[in-house]
N, C-alpha and C. Protein backbone atom coordinates (compact mmCIF):
# COMPACT_ATOMS: atom_id res chain seq x y z
N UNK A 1 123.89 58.21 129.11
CA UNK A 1 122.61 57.83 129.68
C UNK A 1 122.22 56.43 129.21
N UNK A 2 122.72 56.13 128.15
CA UNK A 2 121.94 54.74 127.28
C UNK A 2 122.78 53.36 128.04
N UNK A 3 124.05 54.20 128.65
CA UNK A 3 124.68 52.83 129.25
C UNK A 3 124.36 52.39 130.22
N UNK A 4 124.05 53.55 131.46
CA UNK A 4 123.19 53.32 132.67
C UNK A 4 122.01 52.31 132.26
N UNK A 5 120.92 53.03 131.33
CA UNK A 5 120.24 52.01 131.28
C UNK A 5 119.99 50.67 131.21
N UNK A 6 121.13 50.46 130.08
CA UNK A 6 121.48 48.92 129.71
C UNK A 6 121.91 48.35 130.47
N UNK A 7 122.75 49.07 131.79
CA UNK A 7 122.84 48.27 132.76
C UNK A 7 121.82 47.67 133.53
N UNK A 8 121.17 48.95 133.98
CA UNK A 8 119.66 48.53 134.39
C UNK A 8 119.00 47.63 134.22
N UNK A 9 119.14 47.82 132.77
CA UNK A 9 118.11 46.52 132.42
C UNK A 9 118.81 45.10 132.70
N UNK A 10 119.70 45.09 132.80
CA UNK A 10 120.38 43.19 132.95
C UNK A 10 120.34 43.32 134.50
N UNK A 11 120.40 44.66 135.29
CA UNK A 11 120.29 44.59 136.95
C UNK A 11 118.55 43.96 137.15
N UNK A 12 117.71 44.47 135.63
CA UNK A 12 116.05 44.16 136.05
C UNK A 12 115.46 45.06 137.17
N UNK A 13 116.38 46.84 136.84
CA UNK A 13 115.81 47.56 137.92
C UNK A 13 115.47 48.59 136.76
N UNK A 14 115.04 48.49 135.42
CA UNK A 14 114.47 49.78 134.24
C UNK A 14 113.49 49.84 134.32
N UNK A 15 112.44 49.24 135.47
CA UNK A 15 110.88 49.42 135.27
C UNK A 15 110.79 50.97 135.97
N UNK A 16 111.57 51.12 137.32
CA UNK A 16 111.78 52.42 137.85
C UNK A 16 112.59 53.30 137.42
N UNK A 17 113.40 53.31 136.42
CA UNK A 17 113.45 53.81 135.67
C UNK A 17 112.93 54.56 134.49
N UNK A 18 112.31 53.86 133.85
CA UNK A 18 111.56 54.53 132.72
C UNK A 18 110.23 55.03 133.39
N UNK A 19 110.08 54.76 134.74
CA UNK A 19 108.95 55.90 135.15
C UNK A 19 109.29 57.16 135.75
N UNK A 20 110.66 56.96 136.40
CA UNK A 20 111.05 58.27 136.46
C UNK A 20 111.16 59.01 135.40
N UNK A 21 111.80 58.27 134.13
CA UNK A 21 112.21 59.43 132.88
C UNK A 21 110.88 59.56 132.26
N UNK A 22 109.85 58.69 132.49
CA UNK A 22 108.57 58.83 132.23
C UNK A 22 107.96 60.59 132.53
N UNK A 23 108.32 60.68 134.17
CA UNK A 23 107.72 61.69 135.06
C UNK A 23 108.53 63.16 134.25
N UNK A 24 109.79 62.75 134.68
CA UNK A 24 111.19 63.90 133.81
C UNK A 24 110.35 64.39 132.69
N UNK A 25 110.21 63.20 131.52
CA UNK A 25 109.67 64.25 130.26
C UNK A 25 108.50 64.91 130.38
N UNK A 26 107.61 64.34 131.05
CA UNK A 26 106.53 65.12 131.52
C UNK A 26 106.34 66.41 131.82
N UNK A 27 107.11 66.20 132.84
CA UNK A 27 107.04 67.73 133.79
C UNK A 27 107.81 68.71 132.73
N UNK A 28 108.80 68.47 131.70
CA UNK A 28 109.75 69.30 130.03
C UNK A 28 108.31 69.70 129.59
N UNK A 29 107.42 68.63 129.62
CA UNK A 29 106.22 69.42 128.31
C UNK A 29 105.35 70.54 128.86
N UNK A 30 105.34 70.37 130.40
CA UNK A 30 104.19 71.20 130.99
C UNK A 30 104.90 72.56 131.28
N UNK A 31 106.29 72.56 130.98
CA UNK A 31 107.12 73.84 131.06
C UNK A 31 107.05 74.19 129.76
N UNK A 32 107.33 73.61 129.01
CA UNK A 32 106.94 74.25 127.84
C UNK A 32 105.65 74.94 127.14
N UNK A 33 104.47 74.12 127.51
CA UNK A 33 103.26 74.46 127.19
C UNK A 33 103.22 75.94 127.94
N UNK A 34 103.81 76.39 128.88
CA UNK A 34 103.69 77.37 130.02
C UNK A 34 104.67 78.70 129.53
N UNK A 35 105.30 77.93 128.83
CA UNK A 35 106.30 78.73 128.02
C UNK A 35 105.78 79.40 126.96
N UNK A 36 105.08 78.41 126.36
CA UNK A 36 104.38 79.03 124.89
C UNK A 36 103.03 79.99 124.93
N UNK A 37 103.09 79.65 126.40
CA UNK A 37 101.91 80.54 126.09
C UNK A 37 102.04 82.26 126.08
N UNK A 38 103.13 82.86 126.69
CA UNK A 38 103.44 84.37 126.25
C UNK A 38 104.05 84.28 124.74
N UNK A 39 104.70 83.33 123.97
CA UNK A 39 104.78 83.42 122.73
C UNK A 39 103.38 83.54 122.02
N UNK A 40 102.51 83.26 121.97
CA UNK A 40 101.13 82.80 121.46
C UNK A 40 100.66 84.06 121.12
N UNK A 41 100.54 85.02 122.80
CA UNK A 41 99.95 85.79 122.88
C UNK A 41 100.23 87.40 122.07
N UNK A 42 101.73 86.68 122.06
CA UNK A 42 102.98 87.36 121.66
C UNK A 42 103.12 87.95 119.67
N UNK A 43 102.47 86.34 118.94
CA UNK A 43 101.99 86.36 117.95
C UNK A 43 100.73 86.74 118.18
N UNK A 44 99.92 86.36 118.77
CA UNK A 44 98.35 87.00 118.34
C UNK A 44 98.58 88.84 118.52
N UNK A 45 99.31 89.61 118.93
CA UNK A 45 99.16 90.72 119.31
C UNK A 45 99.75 91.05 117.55
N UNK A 46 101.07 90.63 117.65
CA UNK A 46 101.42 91.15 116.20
C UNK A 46 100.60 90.65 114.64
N UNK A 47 99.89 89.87 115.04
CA UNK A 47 98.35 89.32 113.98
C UNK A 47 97.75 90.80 114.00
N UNK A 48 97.11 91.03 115.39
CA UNK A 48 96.16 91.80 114.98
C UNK A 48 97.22 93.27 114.46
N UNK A 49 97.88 93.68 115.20
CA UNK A 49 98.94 94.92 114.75
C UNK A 49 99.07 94.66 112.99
N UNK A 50 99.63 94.06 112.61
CA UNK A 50 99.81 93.61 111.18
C UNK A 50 98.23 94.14 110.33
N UNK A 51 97.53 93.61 110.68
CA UNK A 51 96.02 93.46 109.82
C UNK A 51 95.79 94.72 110.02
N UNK A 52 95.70 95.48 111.22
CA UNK A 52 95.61 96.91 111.68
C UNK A 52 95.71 97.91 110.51
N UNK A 53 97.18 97.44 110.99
CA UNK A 53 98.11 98.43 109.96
C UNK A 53 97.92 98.65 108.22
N UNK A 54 96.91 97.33 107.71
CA UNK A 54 97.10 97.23 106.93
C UNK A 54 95.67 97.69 105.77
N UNK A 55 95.08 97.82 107.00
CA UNK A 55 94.00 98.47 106.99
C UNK A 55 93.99 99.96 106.82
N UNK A 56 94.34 100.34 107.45
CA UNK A 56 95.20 101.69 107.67
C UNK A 56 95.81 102.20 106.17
N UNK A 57 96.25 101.23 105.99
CA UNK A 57 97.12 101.97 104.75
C UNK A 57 96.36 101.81 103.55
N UNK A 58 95.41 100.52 103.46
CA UNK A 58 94.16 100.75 102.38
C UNK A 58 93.50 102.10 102.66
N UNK A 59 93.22 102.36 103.82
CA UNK A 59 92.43 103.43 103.99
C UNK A 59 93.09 104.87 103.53
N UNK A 60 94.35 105.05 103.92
CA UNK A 60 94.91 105.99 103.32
C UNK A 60 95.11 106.06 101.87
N UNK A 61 95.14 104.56 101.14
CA UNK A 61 95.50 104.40 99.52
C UNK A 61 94.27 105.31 98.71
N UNK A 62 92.96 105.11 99.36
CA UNK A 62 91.71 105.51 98.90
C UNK A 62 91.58 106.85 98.79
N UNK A 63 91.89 107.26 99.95
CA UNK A 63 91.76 108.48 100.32
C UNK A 63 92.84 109.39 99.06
N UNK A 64 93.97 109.00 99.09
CA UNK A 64 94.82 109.20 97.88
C UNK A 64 94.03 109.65 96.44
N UNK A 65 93.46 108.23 96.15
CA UNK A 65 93.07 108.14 95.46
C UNK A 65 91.94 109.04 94.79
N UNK A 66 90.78 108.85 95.95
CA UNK A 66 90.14 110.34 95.81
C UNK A 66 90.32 111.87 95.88
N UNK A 67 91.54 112.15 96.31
CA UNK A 67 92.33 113.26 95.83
C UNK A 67 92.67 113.45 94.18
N UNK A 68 93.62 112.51 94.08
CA UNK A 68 93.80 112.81 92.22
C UNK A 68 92.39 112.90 91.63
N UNK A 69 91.04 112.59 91.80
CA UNK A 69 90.16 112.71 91.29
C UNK A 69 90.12 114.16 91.17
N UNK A 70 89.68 114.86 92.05
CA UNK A 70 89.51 116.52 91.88
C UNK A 70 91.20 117.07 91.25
N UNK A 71 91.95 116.69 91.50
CA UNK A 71 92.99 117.18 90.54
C UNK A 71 92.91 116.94 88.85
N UNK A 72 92.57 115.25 88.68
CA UNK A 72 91.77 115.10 87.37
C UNK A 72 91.31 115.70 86.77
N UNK A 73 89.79 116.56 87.78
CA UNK A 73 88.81 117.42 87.32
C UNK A 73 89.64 118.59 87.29
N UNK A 74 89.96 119.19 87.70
CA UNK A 74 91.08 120.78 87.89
C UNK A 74 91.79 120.76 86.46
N UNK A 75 92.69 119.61 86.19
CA UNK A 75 93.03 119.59 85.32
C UNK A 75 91.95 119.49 83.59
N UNK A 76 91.17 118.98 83.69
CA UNK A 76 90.77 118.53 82.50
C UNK A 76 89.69 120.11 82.37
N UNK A 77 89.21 120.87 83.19
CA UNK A 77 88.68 121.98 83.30
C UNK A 77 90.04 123.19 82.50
N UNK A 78 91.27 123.11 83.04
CA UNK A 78 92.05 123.70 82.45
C UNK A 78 92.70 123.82 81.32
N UNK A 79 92.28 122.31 80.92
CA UNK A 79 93.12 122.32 79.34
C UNK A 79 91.59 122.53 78.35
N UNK A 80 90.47 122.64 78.89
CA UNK A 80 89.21 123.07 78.31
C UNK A 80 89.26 124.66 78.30
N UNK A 81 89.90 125.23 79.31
CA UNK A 81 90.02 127.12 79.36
C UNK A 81 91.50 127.05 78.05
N UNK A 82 92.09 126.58 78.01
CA UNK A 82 93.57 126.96 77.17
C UNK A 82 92.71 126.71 75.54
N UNK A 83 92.10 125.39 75.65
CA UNK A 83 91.75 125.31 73.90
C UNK A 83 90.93 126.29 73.58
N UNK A 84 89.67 126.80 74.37
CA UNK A 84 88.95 128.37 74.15
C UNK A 84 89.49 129.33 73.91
N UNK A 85 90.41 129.77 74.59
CA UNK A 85 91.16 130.49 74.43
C UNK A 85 92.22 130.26 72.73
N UNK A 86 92.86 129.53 72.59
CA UNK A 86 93.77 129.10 72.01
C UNK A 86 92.63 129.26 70.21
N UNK A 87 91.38 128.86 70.50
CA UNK A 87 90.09 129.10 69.75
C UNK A 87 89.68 130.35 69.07
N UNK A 88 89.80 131.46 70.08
CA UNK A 88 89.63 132.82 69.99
C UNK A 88 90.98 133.46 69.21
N UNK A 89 91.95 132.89 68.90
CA UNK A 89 93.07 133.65 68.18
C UNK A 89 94.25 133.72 69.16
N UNK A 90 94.24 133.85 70.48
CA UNK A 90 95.41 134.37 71.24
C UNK A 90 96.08 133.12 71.14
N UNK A 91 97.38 133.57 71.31
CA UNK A 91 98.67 132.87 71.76
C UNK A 91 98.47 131.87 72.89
N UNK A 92 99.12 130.89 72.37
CA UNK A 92 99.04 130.08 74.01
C UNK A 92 99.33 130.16 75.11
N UNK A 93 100.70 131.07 75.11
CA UNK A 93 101.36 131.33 76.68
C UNK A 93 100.26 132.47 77.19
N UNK A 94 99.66 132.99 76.24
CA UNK A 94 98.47 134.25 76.53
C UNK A 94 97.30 133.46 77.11
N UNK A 95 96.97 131.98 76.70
CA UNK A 95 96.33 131.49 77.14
C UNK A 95 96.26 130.85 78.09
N UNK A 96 97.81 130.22 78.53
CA UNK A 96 97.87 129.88 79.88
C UNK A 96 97.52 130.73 81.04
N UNK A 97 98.25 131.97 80.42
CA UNK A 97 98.62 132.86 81.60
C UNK A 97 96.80 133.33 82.17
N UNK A 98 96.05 133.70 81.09
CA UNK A 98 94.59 133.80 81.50
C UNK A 98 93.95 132.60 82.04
N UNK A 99 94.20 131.56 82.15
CA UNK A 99 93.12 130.42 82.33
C UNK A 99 93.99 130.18 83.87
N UNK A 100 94.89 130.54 84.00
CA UNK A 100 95.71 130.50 85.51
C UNK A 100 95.30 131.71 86.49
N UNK A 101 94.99 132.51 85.93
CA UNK A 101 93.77 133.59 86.63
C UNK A 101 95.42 135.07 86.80
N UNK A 102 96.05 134.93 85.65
CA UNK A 102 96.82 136.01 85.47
C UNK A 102 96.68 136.46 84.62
């Protein structure tokens, strides 16, 4: 392409030239811009999907979280029935087995 030109130019015919390749790159950008735009939309969908999701899974972390709480409590209630017990004289496995509701 660069030789054509250079010819051109000593012919003194590159003024019509560089407006055609003028027009050429032009019309490359407006395909492209046209192009990008289902990419765009393409990322904005997986933006919001992403953040969604991520939300989601805080929400489930919590929820988690407030579960082990009442297990916490379950637990710390149970090793309070074993030392009473364990208090009163009986055996420990005697004490498990009662504070487990056997």
């Amino acid at each position: 392409m660069n030789v054509i030109y250079f010819y051109l130019v000593k012919q003194k015919q590159y003024k019509s030239l560089r407006l055609d390749f003028y027009k050429h790159s032009m019309s490359e950008e407006k395909k492209d811009t046209k192009k990008c735009g289902g990419k765009r939309k393409a990322m904005f969908a997986y933006g919001v999907i992403h953040l969604g999701s991520t939300v989601v899974s805080a929400i489930a972390l919590a929820a988690i979280a407030f579960g082990f709480h009442s297990v916490k409590k379950e637990a710390k209630n149970f090793n309070e029935c074993v030392e009473e017990m364990k208090a009163t004289g009986s055996y420990p496995a005697d004490s498990v087995r009662f504070c487990n509701g056997g």
